[in-house]
Every structure is written in structure tokens, then in C-alpha cells.
N, C-alpha and C. Protein backbone atom coordinates (compact mmCIF):
# COMPACT_ATOMS: atom_id res chain seq x y z
N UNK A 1 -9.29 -13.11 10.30
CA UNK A 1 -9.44 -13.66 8.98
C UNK A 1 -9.40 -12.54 7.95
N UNK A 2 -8.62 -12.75 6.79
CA UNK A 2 -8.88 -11.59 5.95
C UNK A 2 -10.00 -11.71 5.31
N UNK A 3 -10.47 -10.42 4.84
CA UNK A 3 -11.76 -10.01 4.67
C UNK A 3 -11.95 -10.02 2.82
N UNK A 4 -12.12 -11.40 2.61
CA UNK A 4 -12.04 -12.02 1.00
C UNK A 4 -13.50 -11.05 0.41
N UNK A 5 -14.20 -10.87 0.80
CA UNK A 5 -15.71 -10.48 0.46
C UNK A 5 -14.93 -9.35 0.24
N UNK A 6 -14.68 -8.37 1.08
CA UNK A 6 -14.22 -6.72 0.75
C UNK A 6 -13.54 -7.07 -0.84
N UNK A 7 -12.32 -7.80 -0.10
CA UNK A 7 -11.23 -8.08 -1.31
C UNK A 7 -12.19 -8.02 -3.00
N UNK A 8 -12.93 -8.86 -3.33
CA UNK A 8 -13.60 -9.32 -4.41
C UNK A 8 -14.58 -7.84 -4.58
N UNK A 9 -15.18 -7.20 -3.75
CA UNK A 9 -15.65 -6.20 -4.09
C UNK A 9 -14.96 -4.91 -4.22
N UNK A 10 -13.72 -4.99 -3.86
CA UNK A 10 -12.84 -3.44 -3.83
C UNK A 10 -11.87 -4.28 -5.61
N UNK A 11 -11.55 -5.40 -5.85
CA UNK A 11 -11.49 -5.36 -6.97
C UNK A 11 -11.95 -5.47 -8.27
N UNK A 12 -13.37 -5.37 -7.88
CA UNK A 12 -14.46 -5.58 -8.99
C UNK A 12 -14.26 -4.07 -9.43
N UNK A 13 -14.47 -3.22 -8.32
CA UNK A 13 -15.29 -2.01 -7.98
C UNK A 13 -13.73 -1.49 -8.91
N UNK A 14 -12.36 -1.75 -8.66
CA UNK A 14 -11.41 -1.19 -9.07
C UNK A 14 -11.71 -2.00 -10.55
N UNK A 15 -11.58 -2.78 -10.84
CA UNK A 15 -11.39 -3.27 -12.26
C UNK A 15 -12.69 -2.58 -13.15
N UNK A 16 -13.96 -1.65 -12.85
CA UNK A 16 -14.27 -0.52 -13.30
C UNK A 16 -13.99 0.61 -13.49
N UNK A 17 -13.11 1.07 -12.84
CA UNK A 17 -12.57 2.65 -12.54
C UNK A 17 -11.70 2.45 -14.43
N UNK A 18 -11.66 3.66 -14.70
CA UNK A 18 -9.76 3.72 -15.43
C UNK A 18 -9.04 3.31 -15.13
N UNK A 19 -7.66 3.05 -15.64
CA UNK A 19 -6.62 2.37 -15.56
C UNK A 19 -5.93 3.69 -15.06
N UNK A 20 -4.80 3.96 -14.35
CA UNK A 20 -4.39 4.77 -13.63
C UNK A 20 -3.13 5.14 -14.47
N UNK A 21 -2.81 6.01 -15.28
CA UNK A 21 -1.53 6.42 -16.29
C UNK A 21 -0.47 6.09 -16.04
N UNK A 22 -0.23 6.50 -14.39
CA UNK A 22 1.41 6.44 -14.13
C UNK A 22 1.29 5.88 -12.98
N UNK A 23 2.37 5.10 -12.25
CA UNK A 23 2.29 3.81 -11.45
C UNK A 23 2.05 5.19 -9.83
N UNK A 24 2.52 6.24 -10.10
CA UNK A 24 1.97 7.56 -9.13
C UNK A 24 0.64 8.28 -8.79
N UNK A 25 -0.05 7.83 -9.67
CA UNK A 25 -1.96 8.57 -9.53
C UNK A 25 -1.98 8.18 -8.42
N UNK A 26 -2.66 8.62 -7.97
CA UNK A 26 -3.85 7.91 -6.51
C UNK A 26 -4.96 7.51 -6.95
N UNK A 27 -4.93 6.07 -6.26
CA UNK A 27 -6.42 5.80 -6.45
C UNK A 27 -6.51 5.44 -4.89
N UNK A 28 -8.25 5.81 -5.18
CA UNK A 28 -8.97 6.18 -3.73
C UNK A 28 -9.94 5.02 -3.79
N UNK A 29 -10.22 4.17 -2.67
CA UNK A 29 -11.26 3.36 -2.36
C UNK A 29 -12.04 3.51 -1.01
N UNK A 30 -13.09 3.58 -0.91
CA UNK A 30 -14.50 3.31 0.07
C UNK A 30 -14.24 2.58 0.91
N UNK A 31 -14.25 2.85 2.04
CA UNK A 31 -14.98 1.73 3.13
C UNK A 31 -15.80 2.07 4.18
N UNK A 32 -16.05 0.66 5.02
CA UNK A 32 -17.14 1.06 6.18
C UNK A 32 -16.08 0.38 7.33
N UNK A 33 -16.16 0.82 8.43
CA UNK A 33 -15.45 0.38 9.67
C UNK A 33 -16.55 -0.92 10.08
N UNK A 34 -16.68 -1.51 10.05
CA UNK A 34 -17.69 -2.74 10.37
C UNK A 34 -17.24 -3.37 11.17
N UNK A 35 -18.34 -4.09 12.37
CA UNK A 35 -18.09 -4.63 13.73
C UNK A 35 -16.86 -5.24 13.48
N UNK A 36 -16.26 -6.31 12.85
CA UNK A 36 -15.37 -7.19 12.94
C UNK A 36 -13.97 -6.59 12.37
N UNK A 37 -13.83 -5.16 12.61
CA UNK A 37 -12.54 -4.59 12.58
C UNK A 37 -12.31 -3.64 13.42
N UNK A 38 -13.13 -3.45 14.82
CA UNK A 38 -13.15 -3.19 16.28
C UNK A 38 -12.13 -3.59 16.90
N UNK A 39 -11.25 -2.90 18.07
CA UNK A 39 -11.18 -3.38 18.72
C UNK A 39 -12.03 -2.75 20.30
N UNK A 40 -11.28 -3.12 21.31
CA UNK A 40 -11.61 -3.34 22.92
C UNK A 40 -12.50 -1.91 22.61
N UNK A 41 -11.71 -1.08 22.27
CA UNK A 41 -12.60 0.41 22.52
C UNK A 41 -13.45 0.98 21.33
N UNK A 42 -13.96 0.14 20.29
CA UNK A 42 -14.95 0.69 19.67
C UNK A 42 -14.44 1.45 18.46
N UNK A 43 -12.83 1.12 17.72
CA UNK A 43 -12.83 2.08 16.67
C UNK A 43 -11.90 0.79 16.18
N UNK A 44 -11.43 1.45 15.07
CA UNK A 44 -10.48 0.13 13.85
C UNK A 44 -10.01 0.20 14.66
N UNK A 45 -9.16 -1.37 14.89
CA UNK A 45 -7.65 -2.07 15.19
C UNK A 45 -6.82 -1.66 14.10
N UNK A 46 -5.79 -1.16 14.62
CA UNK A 46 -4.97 -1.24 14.07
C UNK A 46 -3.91 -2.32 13.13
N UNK A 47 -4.05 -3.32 13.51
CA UNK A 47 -4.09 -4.31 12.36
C UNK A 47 -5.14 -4.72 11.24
N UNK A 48 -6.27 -4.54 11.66
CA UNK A 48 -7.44 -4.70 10.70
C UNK A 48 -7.34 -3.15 9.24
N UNK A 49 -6.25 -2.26 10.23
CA UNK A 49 -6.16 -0.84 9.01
C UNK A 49 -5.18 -1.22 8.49
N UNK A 50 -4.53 -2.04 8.69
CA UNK A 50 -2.95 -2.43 7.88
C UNK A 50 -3.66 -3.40 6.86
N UNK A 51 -4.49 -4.56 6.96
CA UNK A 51 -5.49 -4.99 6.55
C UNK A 51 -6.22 -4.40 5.30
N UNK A 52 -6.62 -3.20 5.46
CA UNK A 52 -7.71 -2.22 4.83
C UNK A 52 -6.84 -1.54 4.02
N UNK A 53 -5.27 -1.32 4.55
CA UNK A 53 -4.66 -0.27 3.50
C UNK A 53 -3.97 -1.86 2.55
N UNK A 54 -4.21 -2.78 3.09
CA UNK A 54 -4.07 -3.67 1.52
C UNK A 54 -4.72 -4.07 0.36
N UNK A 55 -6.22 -3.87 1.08
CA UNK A 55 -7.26 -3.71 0.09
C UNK A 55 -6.85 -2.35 -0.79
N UNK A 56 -6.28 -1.06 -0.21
CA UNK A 56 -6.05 -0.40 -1.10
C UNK A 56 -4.93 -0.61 -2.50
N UNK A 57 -4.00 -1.37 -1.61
CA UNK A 57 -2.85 -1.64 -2.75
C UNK A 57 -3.44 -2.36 -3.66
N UNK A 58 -4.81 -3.43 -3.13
CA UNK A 58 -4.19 -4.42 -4.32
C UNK A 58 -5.51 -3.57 -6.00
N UNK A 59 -6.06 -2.61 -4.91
CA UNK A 59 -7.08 -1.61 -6.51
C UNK A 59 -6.52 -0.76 -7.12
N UNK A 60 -5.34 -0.27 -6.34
CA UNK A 60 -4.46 0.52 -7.08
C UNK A 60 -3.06 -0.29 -8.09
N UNK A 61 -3.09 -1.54 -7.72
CA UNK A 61 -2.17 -2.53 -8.85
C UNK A 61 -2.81 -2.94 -9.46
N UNK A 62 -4.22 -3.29 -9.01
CA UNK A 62 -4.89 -3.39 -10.42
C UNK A 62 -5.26 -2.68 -11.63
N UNK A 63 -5.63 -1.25 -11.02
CA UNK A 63 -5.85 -0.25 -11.86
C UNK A 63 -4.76 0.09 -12.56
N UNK A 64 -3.36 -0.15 -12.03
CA UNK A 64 -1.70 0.00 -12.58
C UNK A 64 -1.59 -0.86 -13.22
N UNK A 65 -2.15 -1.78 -13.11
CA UNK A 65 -1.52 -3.23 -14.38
C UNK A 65 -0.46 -3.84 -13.95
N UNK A 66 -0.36 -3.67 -12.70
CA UNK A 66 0.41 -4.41 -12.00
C UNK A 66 0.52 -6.07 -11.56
N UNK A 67 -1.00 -5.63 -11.11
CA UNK A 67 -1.61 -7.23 -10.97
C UNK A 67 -1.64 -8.18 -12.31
N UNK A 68 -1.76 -7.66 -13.67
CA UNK A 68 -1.93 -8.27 -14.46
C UNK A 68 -0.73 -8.91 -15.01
N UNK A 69 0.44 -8.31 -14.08
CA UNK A 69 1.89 -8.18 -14.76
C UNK A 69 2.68 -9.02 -14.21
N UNK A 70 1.65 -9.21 -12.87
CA UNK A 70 2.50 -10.28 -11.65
C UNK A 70 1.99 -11.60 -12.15
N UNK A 71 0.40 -12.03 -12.47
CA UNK A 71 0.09 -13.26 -13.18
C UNK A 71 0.49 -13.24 -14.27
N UNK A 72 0.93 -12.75 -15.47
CA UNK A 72 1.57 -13.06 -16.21
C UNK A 72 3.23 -13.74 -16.44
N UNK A 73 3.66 -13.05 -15.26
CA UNK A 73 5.25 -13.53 -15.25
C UNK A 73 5.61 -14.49 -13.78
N UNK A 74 4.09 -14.82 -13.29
CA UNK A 74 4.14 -15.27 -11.70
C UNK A 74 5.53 -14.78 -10.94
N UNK A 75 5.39 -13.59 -10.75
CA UNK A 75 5.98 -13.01 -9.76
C UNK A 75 4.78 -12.55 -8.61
N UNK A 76 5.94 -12.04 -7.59
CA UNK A 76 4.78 -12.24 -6.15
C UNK A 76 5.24 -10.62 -5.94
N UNK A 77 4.40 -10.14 -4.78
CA UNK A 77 4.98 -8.87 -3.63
C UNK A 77 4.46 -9.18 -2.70
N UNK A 78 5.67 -8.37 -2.04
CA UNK A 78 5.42 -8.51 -0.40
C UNK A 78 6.07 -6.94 -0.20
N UNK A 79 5.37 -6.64 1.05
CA UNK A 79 6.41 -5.37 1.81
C UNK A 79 7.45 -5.84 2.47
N UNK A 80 8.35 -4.70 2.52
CA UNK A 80 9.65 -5.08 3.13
C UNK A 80 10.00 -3.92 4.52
N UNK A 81 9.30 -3.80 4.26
CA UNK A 81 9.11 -2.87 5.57
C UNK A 81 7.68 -1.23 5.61
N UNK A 82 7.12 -1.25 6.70
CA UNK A 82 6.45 -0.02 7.09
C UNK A 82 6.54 0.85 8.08
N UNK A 83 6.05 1.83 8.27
CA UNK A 83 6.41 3.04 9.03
C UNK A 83 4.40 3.52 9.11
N UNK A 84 3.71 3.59 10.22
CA UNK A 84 2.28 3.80 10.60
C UNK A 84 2.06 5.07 11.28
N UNK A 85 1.39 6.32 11.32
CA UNK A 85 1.29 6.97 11.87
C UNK A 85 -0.66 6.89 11.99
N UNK A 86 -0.79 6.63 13.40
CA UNK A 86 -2.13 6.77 13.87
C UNK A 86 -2.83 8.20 14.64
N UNK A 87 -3.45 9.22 13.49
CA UNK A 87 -3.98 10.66 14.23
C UNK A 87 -5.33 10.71 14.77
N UNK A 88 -6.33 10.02 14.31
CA UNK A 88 -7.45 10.53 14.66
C UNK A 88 -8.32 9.26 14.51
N UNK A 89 -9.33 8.80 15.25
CA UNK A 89 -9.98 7.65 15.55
C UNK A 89 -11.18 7.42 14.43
N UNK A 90 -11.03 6.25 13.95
CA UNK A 90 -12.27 5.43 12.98
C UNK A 90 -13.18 4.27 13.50
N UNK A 91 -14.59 5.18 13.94
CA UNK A 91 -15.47 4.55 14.96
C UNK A 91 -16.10 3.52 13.92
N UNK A 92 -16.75 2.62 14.74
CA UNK A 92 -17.87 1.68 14.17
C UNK A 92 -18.99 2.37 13.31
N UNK A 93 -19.03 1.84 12.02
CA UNK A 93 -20.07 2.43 10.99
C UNK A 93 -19.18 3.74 10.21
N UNK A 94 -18.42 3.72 10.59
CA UNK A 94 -18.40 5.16 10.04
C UNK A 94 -17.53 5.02 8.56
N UNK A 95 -17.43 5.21 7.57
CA UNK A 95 -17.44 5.64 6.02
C UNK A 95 -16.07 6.58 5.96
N UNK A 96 -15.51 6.00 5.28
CA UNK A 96 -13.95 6.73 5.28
C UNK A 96 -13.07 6.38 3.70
N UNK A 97 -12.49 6.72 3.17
CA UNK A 97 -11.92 6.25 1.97
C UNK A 97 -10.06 6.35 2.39
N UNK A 98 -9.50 5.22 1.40
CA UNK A 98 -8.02 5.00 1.64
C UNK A 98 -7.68 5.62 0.04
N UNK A 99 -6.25 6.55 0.15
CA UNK A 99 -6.21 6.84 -0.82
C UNK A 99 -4.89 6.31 -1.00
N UNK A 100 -4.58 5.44 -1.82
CA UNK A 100 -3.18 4.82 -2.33
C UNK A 100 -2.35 5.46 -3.48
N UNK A 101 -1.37 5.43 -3.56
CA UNK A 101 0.17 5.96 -4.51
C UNK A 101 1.24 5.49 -4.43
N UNK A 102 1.83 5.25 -5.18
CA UNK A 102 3.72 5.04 -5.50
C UNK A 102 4.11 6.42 -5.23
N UNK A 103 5.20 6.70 -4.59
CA UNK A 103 5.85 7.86 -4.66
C UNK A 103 6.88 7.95 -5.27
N UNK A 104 7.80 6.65 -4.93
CA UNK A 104 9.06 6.77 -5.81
C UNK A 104 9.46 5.45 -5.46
N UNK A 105 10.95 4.80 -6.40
CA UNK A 105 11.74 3.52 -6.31
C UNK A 105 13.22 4.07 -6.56
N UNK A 106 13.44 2.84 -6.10
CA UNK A 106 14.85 2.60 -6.19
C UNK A 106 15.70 1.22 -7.21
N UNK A 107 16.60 0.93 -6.34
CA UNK A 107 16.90 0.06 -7.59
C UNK A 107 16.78 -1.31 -6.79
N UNK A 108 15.61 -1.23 -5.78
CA UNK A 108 15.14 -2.50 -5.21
C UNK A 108 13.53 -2.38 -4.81
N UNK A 109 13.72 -0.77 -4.17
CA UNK A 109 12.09 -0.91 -3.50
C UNK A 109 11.17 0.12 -4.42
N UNK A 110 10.09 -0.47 -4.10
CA UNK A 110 8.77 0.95 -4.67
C UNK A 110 8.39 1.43 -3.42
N UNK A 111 8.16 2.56 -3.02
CA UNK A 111 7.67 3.13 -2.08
C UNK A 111 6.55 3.55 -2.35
N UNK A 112 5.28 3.48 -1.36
CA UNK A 112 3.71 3.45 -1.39
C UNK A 112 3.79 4.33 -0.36
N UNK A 113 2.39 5.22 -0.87
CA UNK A 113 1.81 5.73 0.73
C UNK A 113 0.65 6.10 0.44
N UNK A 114 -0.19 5.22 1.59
CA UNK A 114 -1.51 4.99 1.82
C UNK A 114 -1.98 5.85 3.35
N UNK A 115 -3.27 6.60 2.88
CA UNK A 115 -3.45 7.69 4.15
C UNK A 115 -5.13 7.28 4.06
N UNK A 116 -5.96 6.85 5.34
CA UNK A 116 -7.44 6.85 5.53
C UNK A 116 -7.80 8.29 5.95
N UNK A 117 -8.98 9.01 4.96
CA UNK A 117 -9.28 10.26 5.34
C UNK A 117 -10.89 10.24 5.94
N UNK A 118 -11.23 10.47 6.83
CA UNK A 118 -12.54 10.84 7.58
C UNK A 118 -13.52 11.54 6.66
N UNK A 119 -15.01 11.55 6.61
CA UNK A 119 -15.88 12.46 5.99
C UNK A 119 -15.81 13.84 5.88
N UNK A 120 -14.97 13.94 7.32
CA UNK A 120 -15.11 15.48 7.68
C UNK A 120 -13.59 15.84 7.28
N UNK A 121 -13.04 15.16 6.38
CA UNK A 121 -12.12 15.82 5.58
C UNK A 121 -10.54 15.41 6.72
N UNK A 122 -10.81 14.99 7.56
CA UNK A 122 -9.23 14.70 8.68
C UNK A 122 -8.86 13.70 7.92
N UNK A 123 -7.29 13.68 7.88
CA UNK A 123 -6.34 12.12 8.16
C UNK A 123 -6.49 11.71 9.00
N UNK A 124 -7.08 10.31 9.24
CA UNK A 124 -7.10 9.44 10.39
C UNK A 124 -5.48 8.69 10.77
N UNK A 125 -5.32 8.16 9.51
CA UNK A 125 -3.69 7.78 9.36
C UNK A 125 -2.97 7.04 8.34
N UNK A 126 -1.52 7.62 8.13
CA UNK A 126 -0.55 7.30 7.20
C UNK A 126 0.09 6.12 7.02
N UNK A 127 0.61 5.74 6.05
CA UNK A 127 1.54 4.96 6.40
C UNK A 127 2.52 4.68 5.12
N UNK A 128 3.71 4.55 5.13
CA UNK A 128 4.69 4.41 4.07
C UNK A 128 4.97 2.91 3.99
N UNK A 129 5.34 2.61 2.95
CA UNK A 129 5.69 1.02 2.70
C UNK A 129 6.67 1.31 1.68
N UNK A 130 7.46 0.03 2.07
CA UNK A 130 8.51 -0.37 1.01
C UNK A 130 8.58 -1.43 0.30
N UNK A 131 7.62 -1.36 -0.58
CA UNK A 131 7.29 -2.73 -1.40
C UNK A 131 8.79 -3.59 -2.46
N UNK A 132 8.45 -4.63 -2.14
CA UNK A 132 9.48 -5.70 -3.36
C UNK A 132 8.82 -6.23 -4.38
N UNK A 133 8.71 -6.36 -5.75
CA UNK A 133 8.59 -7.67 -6.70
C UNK A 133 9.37 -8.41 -6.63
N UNK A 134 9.09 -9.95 -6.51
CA UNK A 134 9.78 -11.35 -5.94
C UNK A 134 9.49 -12.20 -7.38
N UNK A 135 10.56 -12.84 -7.24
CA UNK A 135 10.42 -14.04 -8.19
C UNK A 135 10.88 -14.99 -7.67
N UNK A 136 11.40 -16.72 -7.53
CA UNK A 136 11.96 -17.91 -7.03
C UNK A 136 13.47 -17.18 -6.77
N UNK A 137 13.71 -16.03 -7.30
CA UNK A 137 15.59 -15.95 -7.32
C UNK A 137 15.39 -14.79 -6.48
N UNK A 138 14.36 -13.77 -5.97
CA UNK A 138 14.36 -13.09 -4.99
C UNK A 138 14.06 -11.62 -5.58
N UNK A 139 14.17 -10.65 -5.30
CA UNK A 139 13.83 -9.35 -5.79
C UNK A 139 14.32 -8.97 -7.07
N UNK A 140 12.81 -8.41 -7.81
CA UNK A 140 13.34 -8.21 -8.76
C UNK A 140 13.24 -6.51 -9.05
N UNK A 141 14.25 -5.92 -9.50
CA UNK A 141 13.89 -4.36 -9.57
C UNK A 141 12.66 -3.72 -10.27
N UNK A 142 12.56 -2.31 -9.26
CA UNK A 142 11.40 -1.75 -10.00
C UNK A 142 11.60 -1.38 -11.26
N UNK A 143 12.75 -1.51 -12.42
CA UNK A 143 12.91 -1.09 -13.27
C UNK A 143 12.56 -1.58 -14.73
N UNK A 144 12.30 -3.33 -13.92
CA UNK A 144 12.19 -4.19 -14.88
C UNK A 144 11.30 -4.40 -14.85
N UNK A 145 10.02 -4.76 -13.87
CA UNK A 145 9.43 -4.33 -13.02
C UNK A 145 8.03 -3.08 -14.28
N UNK A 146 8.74 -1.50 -13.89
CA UNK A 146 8.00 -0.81 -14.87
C UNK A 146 8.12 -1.30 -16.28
N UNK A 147 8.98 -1.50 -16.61
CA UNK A 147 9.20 -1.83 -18.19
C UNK A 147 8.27 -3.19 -18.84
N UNK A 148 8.03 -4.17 -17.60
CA UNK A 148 7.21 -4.89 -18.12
C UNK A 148 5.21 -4.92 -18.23
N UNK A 149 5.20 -3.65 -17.38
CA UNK A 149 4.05 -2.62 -16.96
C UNK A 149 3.84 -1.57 -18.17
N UNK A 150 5.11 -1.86 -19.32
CA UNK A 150 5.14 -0.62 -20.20
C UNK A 150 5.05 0.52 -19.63
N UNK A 151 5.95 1.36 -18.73
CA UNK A 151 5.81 2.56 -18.08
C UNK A 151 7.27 2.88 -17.89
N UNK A 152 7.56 3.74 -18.01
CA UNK A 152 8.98 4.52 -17.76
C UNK A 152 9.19 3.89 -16.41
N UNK A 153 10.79 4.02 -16.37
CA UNK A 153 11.40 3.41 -14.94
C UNK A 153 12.20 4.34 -14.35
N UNK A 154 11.84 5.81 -14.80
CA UNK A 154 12.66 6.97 -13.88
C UNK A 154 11.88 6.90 -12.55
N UNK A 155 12.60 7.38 -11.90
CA UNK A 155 11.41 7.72 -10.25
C UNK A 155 11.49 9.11 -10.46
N UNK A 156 10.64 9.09 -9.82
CA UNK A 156 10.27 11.26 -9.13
C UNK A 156 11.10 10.85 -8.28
N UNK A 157 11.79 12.40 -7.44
CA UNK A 157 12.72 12.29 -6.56
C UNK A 157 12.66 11.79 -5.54
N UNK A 158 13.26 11.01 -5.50
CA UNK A 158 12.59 10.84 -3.44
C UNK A 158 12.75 11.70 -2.44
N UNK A 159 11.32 12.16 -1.73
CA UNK A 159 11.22 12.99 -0.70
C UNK A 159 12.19 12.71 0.29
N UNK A 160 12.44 14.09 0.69
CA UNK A 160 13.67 14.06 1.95
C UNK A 160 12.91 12.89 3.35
N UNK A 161 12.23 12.47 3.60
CA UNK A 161 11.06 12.29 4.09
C UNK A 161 11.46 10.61 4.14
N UNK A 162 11.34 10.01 3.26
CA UNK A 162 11.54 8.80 2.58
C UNK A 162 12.83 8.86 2.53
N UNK A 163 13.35 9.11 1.89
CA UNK A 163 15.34 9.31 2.43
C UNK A 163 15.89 8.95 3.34
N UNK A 164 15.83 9.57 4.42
CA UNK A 164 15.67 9.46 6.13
C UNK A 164 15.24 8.23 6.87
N UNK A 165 13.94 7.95 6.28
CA UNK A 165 13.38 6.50 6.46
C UNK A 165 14.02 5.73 6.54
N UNK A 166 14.81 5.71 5.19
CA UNK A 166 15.42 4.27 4.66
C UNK A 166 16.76 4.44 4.94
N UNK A 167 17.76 6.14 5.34
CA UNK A 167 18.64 5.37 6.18
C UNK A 167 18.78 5.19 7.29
N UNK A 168 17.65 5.42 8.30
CA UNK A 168 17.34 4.81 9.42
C UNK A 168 17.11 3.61 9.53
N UNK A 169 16.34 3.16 8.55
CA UNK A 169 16.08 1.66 8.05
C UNK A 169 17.48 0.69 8.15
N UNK A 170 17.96 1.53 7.62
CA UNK A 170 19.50 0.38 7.12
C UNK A 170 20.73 -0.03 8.32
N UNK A 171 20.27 1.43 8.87
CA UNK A 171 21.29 1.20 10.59
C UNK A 171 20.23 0.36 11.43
N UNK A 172 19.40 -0.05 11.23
CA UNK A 172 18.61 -0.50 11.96
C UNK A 172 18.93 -2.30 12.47
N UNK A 173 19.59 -2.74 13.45
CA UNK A 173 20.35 -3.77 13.27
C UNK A 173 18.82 -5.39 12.87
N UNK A 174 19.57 -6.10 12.03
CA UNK A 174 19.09 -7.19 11.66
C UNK A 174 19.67 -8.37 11.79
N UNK A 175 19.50 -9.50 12.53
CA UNK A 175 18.08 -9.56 13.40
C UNK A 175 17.98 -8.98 14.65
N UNK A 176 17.22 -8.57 15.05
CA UNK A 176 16.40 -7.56 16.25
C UNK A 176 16.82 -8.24 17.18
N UNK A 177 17.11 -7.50 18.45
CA UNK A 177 17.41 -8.36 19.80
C UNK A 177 18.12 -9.16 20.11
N UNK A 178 19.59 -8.36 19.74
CA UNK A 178 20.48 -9.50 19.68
C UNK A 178 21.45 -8.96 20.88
N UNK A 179 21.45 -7.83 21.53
CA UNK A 179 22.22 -7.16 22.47
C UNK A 179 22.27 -7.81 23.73
């Protein structure tokens, strides 16, 4: 079940912070690993952190004015694809913060990357996303997108990093399992 209680308190807690300048700041949010995001061996599931790094997106669109930009013009998002790297284990109880960012767009996707960091200062783990704004007629660019956010619609460059991603992404045959 998603975790509506977090939700309402990670956007309260965000709709106090500042508003975040450029759709690129990081904003950082709190959490606790709590029994019901365990799995078999005693640390986050890994779906319950895919979970947790959405609680991050949605304090960092709020703090962006993003959220305010999507009920205003009822447009939706969804990801369109991710990439997860899992380094170091997040036990029961234990206190960790997600730190969220835009890195860059294109002339379809925004690219996010959300990393959970440990007390003791480790990355637990990464992950890149390729977010869409949707409307009834289907994607709408990040350009129009920033402009209705009032924010410039240049991107920072895209990392060689993210580059690679996405044209791995594109050779990537669709639909899956068709050989």
C-alpha cells in the first residue's frame, strides 16, 4: 500500500521549506526505514525505496512549483523509464535522507536523480529517472513545461552518463520478449 501518511507529511514538511530557484537545487527529505518497508532479510525492499524516492519527487515538485503547475493545467507525470543502483544496506529504524534533482531535459524527458544517503555519510543507492509531463494528447515538452513554471527552458548539459543511458535506452527493443 502506498504510504499516504508519509506522503501528507513529507508534503507538509516540503510546502515549509523555500521554494527551490531552479528546477536543479536539491532538495533533501528525512526518513525512517519502518517495519512495513522490510523485506525477508531485515533492510528496505527495494520496491518500498522506489516508493520512498517518490516521496522525494513529489517535495521536490512541490518546492519547484511543479505540482502547482500540474493542478493548474491538469496535466499528469509519470516516469518513463529508470536505471537503480543498490550499494549499501538500509536496516530497520534506521534514519537516512533522499536527496532529489533535475539534472537535465530534452525535448521530451526531464531527467531526475535521487540518491538515499546513510548517517554515516555512505550512498545507500541511486537512481536516474526519465520523467514525462502528460496531458489527454500525450507528452508534453519540458520546455513548455518550464515556461509555464516561469523558469528558463535551457538544460545544463547532459552528462556523458545520461547520454549513454538513453542511447542504450533506445536500442533497447520494445516490446520486450519478442525473440
Amino acid at each position: 500500500m502506498f504510504p499516504f501518511i508519509r506522503l501528507i507529511k513529507d508534503v507538509f514538511l516540503a510546502s515549509r521549506q523555500p521554494p527551490l530557484k531552479t528546477l536543479t537545487d536539491i532538495h533533501v527529505s528525512q526518513h525512517i526505514c519502518w517495519p512495513q518497508d522490510l523485506d525477508i532479510f531485515l533492510e528496505l525492499n527495494n520496491g518500498r525505496a522506489l516508493t520512498l524516492y517518490d516521496l522525494g519527487r513529489i517535495g521536490m515538485a512541490q518546492r519547484g512549483g511543479l505540482v502547482a503547475v500540474l493542478k493548474r493545467e491538469r496535466w499528469g507525470l509519470t516516469m518513463a523509464g529508470s536505471h537503480v543502483r543498490f550499494r549499501r544496506r538500509i536496516r530497520g529504524f534506521e534514519r537516512f535522507e533522499v536527496r532529489s534533482r533535475a539534472v537535465c531535459w530534452d525535448d521530451k524527458f526531464i531527467y531526475i536523480e535521487q540518491s538515499m544517503w546513510k548517517r554515516d555519510g555512505e550512498c545507500a543507492s541511486h537512481v536516474l529517472y526519465r520523467a514525462a509531463v502528460t496531458d489527454k494528447n500525450g507528452i508534453i515538452g519540458p520546455a513548455r513545461v518550464l515556461a509555464a513554471m516561469g523558469q528558463d527552458a535551457l538544460s545544463p548539459e547532459m552528462p556523458e552518463w545520461i547520454a549513454l543511458w538513453t542511447r542504450a535506452e533506445s536500442a533497447r527493443p520494445w516490446p520486450p520478449m519478442q525473440d
